[in-house]
PDB file of N, CA and C in Angstrom:
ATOM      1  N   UNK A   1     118.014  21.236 128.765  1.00  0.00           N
ATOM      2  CA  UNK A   1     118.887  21.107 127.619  1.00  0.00           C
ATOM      3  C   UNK A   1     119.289  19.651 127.443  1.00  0.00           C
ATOM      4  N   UNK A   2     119.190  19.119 125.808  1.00  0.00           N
ATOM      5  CA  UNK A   2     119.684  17.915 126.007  1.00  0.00           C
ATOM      6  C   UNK A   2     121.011  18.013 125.071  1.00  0.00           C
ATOM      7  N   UNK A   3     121.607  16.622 124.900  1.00  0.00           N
ATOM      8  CA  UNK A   3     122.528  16.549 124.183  1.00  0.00           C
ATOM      9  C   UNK A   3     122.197  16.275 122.980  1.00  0.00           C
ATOM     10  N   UNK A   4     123.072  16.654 121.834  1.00  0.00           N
ATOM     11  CA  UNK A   4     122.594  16.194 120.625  1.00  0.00           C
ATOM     12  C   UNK A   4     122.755  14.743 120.071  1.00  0.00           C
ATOM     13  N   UNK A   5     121.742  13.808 119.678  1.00  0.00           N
ATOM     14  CA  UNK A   5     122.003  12.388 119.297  1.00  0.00           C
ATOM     15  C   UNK A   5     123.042  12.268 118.703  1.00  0.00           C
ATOM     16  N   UNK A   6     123.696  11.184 119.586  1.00  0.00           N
ATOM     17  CA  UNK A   6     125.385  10.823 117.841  1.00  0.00           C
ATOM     18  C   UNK A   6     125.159   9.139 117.746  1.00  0.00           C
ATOM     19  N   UNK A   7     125.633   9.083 116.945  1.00  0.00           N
ATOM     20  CA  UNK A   7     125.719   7.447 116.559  1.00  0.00           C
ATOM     21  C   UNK A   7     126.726   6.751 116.325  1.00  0.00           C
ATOM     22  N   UNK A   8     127.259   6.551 117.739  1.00  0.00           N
ATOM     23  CA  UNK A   8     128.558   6.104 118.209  1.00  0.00           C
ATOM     24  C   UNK A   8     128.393   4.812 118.358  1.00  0.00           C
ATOM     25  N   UNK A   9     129.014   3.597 117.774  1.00  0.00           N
ATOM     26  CA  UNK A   9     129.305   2.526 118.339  1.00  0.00           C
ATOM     27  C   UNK A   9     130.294   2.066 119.158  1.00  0.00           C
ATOM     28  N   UNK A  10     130.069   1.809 119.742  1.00  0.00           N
ATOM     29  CA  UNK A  10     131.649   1.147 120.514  1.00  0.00           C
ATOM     30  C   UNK A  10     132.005  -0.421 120.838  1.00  0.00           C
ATOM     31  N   UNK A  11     132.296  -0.599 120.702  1.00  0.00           N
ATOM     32  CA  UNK A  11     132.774  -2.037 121.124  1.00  0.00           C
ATOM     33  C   UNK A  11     133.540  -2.641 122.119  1.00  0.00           C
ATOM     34  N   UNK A  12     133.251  -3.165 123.201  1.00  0.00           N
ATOM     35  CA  UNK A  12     134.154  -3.405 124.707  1.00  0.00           C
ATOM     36  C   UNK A  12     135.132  -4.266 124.464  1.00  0.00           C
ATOM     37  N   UNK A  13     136.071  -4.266 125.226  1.00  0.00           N
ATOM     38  CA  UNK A  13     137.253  -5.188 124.816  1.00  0.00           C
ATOM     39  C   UNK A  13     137.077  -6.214 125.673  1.00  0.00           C
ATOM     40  N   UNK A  14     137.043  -7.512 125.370  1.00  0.00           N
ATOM     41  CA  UNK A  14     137.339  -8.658 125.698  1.00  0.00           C
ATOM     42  C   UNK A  14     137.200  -8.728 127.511  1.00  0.00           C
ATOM     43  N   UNK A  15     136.708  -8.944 128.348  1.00  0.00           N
ATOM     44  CA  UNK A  15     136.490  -9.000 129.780  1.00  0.00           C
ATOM     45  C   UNK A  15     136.016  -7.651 130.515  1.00  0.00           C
ATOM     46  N   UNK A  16     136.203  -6.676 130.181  1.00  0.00           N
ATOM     47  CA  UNK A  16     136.188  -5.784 129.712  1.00  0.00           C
ATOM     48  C   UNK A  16     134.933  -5.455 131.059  1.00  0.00           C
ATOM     49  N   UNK A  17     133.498  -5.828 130.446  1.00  0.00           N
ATOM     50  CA  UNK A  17     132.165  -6.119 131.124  1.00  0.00           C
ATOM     51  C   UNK A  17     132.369  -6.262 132.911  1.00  0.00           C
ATOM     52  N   UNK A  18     132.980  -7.645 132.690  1.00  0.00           N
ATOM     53  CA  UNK A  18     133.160  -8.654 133.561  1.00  0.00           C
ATOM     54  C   UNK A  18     134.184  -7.718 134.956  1.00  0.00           C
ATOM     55  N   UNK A  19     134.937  -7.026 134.186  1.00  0.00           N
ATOM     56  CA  UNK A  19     136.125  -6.346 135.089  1.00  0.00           C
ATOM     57  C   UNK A  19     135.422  -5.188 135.875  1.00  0.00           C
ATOM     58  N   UNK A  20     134.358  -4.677 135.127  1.00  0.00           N
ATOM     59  CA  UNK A  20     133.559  -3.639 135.958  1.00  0.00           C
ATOM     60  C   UNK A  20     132.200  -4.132 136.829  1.00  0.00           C
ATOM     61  N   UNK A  21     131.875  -4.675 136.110  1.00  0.00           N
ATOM     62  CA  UNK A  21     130.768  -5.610 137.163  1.00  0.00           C
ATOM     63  C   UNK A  21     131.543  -6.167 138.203  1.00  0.00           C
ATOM     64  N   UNK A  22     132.918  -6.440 138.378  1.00  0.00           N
ATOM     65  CA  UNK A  22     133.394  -7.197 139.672  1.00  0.00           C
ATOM     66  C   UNK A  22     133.578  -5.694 140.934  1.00  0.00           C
ATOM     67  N   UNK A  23     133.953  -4.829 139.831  1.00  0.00           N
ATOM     68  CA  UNK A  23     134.469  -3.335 140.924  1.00  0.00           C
ATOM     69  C   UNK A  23     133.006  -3.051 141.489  1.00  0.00           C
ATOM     70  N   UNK A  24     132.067  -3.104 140.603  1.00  0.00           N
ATOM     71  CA  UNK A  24     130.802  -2.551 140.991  1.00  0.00           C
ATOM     72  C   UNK A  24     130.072  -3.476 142.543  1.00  0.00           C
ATOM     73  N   UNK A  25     130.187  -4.602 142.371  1.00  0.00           N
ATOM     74  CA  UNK A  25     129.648  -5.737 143.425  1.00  0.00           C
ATOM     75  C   UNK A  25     130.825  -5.511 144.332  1.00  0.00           C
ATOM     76  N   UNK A  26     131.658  -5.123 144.199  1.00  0.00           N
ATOM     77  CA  UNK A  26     132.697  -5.120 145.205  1.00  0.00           C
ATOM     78  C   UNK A  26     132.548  -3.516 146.141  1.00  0.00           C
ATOM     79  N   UNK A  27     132.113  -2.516 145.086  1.00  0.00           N
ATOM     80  CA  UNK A  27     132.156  -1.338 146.238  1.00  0.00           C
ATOM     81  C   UNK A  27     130.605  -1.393 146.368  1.00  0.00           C
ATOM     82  N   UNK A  28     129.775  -2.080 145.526  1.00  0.00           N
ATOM     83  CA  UNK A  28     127.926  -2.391 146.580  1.00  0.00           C
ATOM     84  C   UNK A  28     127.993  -2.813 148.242  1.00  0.00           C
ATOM     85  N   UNK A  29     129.575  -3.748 148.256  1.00  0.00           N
ATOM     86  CA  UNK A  29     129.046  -4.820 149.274  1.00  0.00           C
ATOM     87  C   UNK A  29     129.957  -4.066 150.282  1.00  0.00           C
ATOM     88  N   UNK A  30     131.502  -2.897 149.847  1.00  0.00           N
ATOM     89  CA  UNK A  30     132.025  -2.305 150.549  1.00  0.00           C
ATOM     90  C   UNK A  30     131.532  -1.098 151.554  1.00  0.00           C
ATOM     91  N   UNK A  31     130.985  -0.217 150.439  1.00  0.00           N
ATOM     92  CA  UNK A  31     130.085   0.762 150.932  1.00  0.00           C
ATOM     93  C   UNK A  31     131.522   1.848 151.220  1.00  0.00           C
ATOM     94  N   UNK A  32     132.454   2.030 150.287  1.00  0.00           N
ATOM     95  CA  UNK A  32     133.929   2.703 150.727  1.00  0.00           C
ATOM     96  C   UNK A  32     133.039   4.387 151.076  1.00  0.00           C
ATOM     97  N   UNK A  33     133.900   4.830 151.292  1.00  0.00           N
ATOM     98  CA  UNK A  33     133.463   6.122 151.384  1.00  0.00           C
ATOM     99  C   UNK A  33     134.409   6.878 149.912  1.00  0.00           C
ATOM    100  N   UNK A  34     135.755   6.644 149.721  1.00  0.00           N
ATOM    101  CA  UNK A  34     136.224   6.738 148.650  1.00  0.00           C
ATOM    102  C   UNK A  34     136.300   5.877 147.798  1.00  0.00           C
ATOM    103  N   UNK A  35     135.806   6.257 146.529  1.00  0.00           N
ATOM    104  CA  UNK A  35     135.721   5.216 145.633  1.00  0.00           C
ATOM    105  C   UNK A  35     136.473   4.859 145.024  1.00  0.00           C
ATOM    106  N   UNK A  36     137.529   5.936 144.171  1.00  0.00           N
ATOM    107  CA  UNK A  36     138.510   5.987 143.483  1.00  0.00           C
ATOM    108  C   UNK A  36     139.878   5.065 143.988  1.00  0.00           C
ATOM    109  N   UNK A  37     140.004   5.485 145.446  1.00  0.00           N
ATOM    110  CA  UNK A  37     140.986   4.809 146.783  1.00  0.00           C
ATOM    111  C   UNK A  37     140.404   3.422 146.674  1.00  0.00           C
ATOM    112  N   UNK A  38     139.026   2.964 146.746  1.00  0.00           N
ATOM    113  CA  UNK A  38     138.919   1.562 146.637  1.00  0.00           C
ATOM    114  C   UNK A  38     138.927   0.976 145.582  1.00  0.00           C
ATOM    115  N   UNK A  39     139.314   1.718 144.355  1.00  0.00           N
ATOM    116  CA  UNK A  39     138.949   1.276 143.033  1.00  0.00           C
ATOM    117  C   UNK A  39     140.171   0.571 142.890  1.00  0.00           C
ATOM    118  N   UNK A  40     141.310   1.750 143.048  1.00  0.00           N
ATOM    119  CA  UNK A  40     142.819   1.639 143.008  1.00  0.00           C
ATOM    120  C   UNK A  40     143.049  -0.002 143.436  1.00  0.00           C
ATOM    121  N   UNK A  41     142.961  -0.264 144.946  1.00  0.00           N
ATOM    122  CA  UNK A  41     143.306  -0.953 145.751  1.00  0.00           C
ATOM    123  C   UNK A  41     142.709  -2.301 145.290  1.00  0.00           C
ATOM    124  N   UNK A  42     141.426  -2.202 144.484  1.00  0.00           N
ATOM    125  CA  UNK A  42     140.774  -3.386 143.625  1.00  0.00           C
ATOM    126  C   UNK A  42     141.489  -4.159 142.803  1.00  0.00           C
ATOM    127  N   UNK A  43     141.687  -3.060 141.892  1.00  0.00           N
ATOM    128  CA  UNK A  43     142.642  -3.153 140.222  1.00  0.00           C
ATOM    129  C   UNK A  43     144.017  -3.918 140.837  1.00  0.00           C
ATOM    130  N   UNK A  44     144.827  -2.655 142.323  1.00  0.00           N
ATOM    131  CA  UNK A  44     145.891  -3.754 142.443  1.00  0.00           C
ATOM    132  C   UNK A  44     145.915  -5.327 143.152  1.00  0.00           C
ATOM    133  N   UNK A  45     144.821  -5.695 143.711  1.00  0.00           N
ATOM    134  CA  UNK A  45     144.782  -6.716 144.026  1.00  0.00           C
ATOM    135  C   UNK A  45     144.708  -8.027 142.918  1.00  0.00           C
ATOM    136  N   UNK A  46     144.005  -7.527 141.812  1.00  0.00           N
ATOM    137  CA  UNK A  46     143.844  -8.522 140.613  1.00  0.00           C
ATOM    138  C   UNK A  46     144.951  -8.583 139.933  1.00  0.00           C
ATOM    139  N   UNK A  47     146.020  -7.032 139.787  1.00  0.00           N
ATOM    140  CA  UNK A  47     147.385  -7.647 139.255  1.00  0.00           C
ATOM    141  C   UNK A  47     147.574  -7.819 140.215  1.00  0.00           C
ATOM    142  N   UNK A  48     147.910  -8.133 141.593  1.00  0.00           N
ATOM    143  CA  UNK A  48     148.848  -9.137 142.434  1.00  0.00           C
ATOM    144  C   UNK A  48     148.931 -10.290 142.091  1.00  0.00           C
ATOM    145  N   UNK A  49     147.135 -10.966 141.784  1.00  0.00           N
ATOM    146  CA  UNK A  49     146.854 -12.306 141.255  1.00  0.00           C
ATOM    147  C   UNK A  49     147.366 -13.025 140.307  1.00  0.00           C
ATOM    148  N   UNK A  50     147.259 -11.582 139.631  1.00  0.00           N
ATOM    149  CA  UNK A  50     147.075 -12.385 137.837  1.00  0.00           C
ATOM    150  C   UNK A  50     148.578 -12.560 137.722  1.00  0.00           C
ATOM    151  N   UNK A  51     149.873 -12.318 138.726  1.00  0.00           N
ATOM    152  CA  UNK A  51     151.084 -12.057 138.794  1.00  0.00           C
ATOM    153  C   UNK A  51     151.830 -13.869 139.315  1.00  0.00           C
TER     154      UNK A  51
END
């Protein structure tokens, strides 16, 4: 079964890309066993920064 074609555009917001490509290289090189738990702990480390 497939899905039916839609013709959705979307448009990413501004860093957007950049913010998931960093989580992604970050749990490649972690290897977490939970992802969500390392996702969390990601996100809060960048607002610690950006703080």
């Amino acid at each position: 079964m497939s899905a039916p074609s839609t013709s959705i555009t979307l448009r990413l917001p501004d860093g957007f890309q950049g913010l998931l490509e960093g989580l992604a290289l970050a749990v490649l090189r972690a290897q977490p066993t939970d992802v969500v738990a390392f996702a969390a702990q990601h996100f809060q480390k960048l607002l610690e920064q950006r703080e």
